[in-house]
N, C-alpha and C. Protein backbone atom coordinates (compact mmCIF):
# COMPACT_ATOMS: atom_id res chain seq x y z
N UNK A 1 153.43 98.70 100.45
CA UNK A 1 153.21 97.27 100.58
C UNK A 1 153.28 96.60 99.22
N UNK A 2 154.30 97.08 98.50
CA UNK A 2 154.31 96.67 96.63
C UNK A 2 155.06 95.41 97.00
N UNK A 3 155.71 94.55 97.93
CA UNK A 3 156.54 93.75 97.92
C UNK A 3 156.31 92.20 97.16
N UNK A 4 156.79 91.47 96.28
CA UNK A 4 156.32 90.18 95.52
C UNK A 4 155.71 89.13 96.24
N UNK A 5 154.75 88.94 96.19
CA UNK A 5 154.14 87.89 96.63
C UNK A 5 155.03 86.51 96.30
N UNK A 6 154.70 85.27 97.12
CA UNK A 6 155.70 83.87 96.71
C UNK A 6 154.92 83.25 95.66
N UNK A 7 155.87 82.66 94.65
CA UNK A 7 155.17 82.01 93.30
C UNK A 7 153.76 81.45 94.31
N UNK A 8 153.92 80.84 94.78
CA UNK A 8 152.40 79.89 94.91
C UNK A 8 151.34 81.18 95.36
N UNK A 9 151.47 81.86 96.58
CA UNK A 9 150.34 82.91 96.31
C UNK A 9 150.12 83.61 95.32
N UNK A 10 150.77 84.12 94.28
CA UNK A 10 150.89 84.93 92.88
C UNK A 10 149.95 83.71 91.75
N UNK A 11 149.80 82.68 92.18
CA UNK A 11 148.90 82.11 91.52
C UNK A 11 147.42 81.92 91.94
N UNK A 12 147.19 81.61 93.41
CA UNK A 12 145.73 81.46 93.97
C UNK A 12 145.74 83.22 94.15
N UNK A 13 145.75 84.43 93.67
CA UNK A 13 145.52 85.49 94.56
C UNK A 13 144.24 86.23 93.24
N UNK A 14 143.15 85.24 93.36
CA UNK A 14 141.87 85.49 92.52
C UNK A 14 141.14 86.96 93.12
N UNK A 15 140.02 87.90 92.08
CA UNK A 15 139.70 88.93 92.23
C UNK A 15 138.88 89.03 93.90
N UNK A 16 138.07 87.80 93.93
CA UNK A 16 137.75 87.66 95.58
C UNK A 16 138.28 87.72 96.29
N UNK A 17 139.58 86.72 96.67
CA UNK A 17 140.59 87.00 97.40
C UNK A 17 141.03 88.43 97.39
N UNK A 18 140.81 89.12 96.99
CA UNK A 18 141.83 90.53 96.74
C UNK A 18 140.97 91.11 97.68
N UNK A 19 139.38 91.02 97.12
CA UNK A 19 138.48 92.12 97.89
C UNK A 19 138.46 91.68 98.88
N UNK A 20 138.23 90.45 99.38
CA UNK A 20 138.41 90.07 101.06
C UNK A 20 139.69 90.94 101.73
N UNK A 21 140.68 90.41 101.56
CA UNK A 21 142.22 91.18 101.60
C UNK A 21 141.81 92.93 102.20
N UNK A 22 141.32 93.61 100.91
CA UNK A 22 141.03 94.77 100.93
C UNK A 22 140.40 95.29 101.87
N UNK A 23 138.91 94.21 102.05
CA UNK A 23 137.83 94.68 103.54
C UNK A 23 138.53 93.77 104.90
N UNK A 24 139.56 93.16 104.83
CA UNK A 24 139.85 92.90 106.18
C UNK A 24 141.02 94.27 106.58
N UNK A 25 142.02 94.30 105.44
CA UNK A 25 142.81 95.80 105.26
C UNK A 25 142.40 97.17 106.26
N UNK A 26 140.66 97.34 105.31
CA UNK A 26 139.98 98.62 105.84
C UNK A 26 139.79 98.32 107.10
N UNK A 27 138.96 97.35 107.80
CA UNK A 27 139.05 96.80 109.23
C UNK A 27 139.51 97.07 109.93
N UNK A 28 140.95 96.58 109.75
CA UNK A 28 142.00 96.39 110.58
C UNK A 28 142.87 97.77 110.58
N UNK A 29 142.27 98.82 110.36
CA UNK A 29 142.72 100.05 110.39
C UNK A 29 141.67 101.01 110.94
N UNK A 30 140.44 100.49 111.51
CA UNK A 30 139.25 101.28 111.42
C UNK A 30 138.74 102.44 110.83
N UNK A 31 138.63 101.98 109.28
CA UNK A 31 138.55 102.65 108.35
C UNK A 31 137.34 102.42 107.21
N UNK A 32 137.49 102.81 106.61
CA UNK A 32 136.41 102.60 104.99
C UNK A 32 137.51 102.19 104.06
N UNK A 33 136.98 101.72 103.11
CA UNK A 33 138.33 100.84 102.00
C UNK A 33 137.76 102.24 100.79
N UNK A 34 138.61 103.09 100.41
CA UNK A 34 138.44 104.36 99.62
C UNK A 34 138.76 103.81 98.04
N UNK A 35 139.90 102.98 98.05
CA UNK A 35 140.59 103.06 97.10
C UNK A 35 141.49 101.71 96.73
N UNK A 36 142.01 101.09 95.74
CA UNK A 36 142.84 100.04 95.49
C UNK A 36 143.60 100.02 94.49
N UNK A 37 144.32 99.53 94.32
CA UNK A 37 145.24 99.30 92.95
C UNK A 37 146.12 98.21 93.15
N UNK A 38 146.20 97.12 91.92
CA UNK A 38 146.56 96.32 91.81
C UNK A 38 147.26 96.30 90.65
N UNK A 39 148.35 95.62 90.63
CA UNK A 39 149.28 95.22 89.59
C UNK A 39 149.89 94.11 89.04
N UNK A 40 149.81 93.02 88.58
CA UNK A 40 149.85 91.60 87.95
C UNK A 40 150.86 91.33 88.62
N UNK A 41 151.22 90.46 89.37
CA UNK A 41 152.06 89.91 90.28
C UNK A 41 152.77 90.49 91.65
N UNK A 42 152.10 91.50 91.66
CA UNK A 42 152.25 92.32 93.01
C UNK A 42 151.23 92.63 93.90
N UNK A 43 151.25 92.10 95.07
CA UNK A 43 150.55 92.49 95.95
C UNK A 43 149.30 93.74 95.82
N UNK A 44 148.37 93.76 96.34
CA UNK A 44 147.61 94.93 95.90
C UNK A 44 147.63 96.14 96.77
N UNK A 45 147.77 97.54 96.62
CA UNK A 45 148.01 98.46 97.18
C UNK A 45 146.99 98.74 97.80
N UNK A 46 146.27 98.84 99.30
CA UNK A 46 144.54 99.28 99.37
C UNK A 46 144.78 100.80 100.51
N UNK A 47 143.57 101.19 100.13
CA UNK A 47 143.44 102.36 100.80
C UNK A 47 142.57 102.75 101.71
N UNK A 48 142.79 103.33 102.91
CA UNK A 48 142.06 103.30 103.30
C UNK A 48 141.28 104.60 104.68
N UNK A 49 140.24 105.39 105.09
CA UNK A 49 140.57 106.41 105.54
C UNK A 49 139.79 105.85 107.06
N UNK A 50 140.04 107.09 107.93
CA UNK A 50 138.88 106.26 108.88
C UNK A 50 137.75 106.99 109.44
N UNK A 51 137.03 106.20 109.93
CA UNK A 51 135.33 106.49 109.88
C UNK A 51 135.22 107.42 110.15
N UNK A 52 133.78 108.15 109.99
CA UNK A 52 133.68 109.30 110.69
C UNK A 52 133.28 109.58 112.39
N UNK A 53 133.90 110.40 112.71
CA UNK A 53 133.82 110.48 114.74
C UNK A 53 132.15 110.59 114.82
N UNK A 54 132.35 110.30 115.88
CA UNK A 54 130.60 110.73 116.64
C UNK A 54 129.80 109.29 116.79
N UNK A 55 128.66 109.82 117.32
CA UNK A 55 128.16 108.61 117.88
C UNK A 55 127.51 107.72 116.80
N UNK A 56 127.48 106.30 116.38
CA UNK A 56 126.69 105.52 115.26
C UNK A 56 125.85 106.47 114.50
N UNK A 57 124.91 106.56 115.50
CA UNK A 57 123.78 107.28 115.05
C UNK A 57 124.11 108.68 114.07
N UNK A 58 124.97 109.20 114.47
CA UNK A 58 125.28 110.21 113.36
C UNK A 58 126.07 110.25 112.19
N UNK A 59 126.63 109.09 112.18
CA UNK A 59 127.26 108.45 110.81
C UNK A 59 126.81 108.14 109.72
N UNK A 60 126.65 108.47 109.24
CA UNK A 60 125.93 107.57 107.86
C UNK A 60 126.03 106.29 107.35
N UNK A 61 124.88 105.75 107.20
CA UNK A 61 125.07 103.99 107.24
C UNK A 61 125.73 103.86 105.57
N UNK A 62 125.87 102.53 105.82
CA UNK A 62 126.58 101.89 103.93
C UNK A 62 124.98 102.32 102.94
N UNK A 63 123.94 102.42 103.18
CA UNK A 63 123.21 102.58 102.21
C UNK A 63 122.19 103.78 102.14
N UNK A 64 122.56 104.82 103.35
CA UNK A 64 121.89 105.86 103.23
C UNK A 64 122.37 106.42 102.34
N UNK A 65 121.89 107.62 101.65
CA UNK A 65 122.04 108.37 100.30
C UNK A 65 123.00 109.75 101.31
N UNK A 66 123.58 109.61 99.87
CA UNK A 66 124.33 111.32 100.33
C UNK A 66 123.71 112.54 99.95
N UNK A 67 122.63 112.28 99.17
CA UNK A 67 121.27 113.73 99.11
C UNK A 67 120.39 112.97 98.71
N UNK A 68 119.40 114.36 99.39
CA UNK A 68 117.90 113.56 98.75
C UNK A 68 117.04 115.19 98.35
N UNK A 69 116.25 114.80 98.10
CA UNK A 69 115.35 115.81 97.79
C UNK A 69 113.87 115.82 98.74
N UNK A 70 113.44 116.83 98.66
CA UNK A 70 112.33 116.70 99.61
C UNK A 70 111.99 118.60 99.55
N UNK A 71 110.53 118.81 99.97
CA UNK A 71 109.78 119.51 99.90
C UNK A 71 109.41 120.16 101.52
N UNK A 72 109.16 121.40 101.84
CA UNK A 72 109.16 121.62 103.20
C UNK A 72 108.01 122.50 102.94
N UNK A 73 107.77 122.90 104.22
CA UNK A 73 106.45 124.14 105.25
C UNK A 73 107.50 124.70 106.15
N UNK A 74 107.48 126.27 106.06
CA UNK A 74 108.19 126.83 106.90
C UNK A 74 107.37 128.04 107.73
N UNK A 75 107.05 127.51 109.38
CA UNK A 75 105.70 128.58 109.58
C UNK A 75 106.60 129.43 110.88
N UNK A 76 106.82 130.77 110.29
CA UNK A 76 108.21 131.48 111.37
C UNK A 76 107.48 132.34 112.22
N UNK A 77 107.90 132.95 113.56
CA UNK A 77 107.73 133.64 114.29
C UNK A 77 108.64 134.76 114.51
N UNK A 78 108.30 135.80 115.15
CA UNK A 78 109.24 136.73 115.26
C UNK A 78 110.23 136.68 115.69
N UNK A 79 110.65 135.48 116.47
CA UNK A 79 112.22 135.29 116.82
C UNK A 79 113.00 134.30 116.21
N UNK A 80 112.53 134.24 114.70
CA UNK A 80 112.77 133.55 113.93
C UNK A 80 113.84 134.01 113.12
N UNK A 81 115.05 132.81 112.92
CA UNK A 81 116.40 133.46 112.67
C UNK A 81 115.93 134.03 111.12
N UNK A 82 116.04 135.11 110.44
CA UNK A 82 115.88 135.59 108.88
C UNK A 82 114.56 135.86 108.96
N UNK A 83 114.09 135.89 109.76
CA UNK A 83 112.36 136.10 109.74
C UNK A 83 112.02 137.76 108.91
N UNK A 84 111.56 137.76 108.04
CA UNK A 84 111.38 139.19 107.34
C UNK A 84 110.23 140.06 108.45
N UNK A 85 110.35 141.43 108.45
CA UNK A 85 109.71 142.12 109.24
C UNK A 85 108.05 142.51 108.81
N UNK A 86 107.78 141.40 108.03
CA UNK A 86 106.08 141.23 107.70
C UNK A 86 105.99 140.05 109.14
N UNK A 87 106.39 139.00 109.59
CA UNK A 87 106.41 138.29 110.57
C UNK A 87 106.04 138.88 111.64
N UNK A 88 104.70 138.83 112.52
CA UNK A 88 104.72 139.46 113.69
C UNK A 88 103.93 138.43 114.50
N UNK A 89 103.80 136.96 114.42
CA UNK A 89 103.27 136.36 115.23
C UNK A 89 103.88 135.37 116.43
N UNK A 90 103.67 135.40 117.53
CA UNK A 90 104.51 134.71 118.49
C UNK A 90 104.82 133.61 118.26
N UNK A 91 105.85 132.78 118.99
CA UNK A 91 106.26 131.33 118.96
C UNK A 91 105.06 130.87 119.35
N UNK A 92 104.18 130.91 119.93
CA UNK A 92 103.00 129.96 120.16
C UNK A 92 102.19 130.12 119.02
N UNK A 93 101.47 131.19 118.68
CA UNK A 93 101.13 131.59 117.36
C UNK A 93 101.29 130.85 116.30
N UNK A 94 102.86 130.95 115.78
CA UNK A 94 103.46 129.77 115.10
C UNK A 94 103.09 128.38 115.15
N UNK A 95 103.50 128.04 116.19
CA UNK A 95 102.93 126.55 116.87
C UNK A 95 101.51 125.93 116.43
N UNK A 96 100.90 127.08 116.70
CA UNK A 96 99.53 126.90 116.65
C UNK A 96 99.11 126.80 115.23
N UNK A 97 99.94 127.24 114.32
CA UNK A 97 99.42 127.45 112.81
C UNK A 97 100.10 125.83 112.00
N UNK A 98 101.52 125.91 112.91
CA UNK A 98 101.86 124.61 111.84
C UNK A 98 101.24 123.50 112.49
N UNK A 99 100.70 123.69 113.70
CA UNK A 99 99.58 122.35 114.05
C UNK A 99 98.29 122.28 113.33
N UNK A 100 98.20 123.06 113.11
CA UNK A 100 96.85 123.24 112.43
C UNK A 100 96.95 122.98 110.58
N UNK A 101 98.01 123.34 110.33
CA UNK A 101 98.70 122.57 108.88
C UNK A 101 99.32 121.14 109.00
N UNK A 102 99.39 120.78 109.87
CA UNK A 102 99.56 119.19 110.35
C UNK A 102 98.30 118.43 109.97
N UNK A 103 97.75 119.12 111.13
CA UNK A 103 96.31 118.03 111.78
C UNK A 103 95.35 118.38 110.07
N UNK A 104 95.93 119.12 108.82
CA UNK A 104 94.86 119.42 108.03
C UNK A 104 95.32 117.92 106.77
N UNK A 105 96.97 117.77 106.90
CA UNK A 105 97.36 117.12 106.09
C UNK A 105 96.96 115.74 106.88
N UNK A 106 97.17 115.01 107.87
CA UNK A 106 96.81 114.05 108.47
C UNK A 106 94.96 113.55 108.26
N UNK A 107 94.46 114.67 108.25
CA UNK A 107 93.33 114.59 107.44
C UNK A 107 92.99 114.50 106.22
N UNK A 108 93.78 114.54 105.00
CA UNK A 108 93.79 114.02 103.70
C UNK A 108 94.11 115.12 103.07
N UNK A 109 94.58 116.12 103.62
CA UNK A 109 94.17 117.26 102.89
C UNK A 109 95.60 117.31 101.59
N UNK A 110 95.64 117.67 100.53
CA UNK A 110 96.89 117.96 99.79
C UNK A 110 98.44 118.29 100.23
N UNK A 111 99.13 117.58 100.44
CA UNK A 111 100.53 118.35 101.40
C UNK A 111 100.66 119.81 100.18
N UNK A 112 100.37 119.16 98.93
CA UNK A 112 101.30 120.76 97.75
C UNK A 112 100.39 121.75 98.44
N UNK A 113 98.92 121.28 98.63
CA UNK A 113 98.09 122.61 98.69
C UNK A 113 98.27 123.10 100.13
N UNK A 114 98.82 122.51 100.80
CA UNK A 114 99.00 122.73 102.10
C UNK A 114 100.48 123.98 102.47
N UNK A 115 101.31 122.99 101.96
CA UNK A 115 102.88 123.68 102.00
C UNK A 115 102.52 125.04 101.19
N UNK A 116 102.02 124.96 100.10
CA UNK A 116 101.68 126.48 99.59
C UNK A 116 100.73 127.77 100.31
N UNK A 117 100.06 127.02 101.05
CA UNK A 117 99.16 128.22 101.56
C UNK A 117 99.62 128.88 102.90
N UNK A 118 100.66 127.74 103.70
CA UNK A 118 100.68 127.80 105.03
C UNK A 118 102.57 128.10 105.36
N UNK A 119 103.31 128.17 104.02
CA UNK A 119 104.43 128.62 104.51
C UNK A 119 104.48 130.10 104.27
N UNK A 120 105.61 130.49 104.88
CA UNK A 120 106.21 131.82 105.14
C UNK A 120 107.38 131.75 104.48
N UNK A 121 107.98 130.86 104.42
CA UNK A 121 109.34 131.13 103.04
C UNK A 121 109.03 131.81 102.42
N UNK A 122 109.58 132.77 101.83
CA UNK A 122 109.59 133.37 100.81
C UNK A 122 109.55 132.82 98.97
N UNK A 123 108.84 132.60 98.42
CA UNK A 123 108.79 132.30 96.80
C UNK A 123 108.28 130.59 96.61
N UNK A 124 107.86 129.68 98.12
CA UNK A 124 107.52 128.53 98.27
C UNK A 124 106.39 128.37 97.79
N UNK A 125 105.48 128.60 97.84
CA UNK A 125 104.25 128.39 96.99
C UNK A 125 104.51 128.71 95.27
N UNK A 126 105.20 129.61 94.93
CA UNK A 126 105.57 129.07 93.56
C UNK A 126 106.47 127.96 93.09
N UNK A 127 107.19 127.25 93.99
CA UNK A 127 107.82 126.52 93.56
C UNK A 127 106.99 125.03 93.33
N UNK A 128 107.77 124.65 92.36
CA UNK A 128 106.78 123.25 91.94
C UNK A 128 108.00 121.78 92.30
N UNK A 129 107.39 121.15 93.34
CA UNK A 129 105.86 121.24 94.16
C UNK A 129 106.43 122.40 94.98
N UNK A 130 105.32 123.04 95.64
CA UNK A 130 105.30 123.90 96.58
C UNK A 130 106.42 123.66 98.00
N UNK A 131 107.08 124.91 97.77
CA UNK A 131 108.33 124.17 99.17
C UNK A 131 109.26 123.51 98.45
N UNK A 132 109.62 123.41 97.24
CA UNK A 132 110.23 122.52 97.08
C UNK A 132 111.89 122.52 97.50
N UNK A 133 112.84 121.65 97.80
CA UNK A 133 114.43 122.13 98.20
C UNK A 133 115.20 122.09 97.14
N UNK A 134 114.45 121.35 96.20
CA UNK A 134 115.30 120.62 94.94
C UNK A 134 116.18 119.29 96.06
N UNK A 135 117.56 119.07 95.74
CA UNK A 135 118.21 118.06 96.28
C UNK A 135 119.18 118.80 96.96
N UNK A 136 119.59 118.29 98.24
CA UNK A 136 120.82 118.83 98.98
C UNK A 136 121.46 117.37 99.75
N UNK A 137 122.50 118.05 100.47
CA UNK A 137 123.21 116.98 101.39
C UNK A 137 122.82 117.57 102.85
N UNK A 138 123.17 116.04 103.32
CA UNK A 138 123.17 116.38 104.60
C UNK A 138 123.99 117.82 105.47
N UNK A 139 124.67 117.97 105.12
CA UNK A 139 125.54 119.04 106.07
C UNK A 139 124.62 120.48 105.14
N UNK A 140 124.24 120.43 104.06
CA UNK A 140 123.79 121.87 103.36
C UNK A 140 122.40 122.26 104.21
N UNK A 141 121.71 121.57 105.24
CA UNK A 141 121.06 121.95 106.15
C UNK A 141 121.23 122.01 107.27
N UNK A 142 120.70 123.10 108.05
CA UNK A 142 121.09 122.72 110.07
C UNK A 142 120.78 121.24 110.18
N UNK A 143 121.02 120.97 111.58
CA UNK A 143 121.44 119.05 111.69
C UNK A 143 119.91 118.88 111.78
N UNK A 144 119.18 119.62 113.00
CA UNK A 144 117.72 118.90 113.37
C UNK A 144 116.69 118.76 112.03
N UNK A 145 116.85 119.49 110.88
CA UNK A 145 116.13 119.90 109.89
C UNK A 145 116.75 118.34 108.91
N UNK A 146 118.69 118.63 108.98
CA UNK A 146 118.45 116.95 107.81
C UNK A 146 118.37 115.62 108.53
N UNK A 147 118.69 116.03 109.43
CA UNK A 147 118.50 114.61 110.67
C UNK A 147 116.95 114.21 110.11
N UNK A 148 115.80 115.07 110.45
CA UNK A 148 114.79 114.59 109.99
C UNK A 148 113.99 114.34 108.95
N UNK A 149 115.24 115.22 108.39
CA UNK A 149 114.64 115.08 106.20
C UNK A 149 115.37 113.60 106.21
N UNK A 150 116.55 112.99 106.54
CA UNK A 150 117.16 112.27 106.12
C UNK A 150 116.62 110.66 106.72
N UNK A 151 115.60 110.97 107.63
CA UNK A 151 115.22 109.82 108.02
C UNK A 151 114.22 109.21 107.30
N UNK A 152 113.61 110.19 107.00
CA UNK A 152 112.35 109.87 105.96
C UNK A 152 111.75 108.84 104.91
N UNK A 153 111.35 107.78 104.56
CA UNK A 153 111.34 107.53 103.63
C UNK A 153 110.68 108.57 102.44
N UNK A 154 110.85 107.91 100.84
CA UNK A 154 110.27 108.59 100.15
C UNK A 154 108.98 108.46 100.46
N UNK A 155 108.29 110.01 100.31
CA UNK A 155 106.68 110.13 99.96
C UNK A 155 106.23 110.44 101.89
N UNK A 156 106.91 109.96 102.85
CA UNK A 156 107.01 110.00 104.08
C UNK A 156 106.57 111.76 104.35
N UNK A 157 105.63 112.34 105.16
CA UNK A 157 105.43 113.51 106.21
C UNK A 157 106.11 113.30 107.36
N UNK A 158 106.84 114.23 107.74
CA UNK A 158 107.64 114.26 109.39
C UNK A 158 106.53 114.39 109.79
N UNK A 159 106.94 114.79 111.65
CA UNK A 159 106.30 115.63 112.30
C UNK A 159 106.84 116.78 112.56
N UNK A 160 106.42 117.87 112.92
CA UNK A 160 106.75 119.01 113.32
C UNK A 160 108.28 118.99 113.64
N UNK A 161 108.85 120.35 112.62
CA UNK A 161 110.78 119.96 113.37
C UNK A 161 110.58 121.43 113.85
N UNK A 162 111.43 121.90 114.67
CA UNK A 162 111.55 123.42 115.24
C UNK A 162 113.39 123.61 115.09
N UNK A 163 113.33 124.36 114.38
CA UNK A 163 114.80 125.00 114.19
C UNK A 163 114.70 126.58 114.35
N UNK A 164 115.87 127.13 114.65
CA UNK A 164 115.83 128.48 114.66
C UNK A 164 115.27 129.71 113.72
N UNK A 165 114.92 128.47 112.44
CA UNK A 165 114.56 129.40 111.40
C UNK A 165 112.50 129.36 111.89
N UNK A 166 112.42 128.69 112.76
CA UNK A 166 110.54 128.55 112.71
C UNK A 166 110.51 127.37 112.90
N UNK A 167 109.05 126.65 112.89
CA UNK A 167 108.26 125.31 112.34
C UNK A 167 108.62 124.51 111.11
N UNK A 168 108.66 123.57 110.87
CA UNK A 168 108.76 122.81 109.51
C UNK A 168 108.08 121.81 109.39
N UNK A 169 107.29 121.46 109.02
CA UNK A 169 106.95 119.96 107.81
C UNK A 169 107.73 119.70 106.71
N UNK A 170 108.13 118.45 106.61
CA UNK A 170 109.11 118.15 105.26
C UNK A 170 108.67 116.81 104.62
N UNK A 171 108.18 117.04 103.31
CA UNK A 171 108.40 115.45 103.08
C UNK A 171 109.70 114.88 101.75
N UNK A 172 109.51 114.03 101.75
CA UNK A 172 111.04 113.71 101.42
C UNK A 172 110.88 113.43 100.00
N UNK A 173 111.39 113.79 98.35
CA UNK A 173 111.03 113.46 97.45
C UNK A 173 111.78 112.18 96.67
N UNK A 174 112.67 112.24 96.89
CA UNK A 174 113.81 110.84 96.57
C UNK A 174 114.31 110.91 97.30
């Protein structure tokens, strides 16, 4: 689309005009605007890819973050996917323990001192804070686990998530 614009548009075709241009471009392609390039009296080149499939809800909005950081509780049972063979307590068992590490934090209690005493991860209580993930993306976790890390605000406690790996509490650090 390099073709010369007519003297009179080559004069009104101001940096606004361009970006309008650009987001009606992405639009009208049902797309995201990726990319542009422009060249002094030529039309501007725009780019553009298109959205990602699936339902709203699983898209990522214009201002959600593409990682965050956040801190977890991981309380596993024996049919717990990676579960080490010190693990010998039932899925209810389980249940029963990360409710009880819930109902302790909902009561004021420390989440660090909490996530440290009451996970089963392996090396989580040494990590500072306790549980910690450092930062990841969305896809570097199963969906139900960042679905609910990712909703979070900062400083935010979930509630209880259940993934194949066990129980979780997560709270979200940035």
């Amino acid at each position: 689309m390099n073709a010369q614009p007519p003297r009179a548009a080559r004069r009104r075709l101001t940096p606004a005009l361009v970006l309008a241009l650009a987001g009606l471009a992405a639009a009208a392609c049902d797309g995201t605007l990726t990319g542009m390039h422009a060249t002094r009296g030529v039309l501007p080149t725009i780019y553009a890819e298109p959205l990602p499939s699936g339902s709203p809800e699983s898209r990522p909005s214009a201002n959600e973050p593409t990682s965050i950081a956040a801190q977890h509780m991981l309380v596993m049972h024996r049919e717990s996917r990676s579960a080490p063979p010190t693990v010998v307590r039932t899925k209810a068992e389980a249940r029963t323990r990360v409710e009880e590490a819930q109902q302790k934090i909902r009561d004021g209690a420390p989440v660090d001192e909490i996530f440290g005493r009451y996970s089963d991860e392996p090396g989580a209580a040494q990590r500072e804070p306790p549980g910690s993930l450092g930062t990841f993306s969305r896809k570097s976790m199963v969906k139900r686990f960042s679905d609910a890390a990712f909703k979070l605000q900062v400083g935010e406690v979930s509630d209880i998530i259940e993934t194949e790996f066990g129980f979780h509490i997560i709270r979200r650090l940035e």
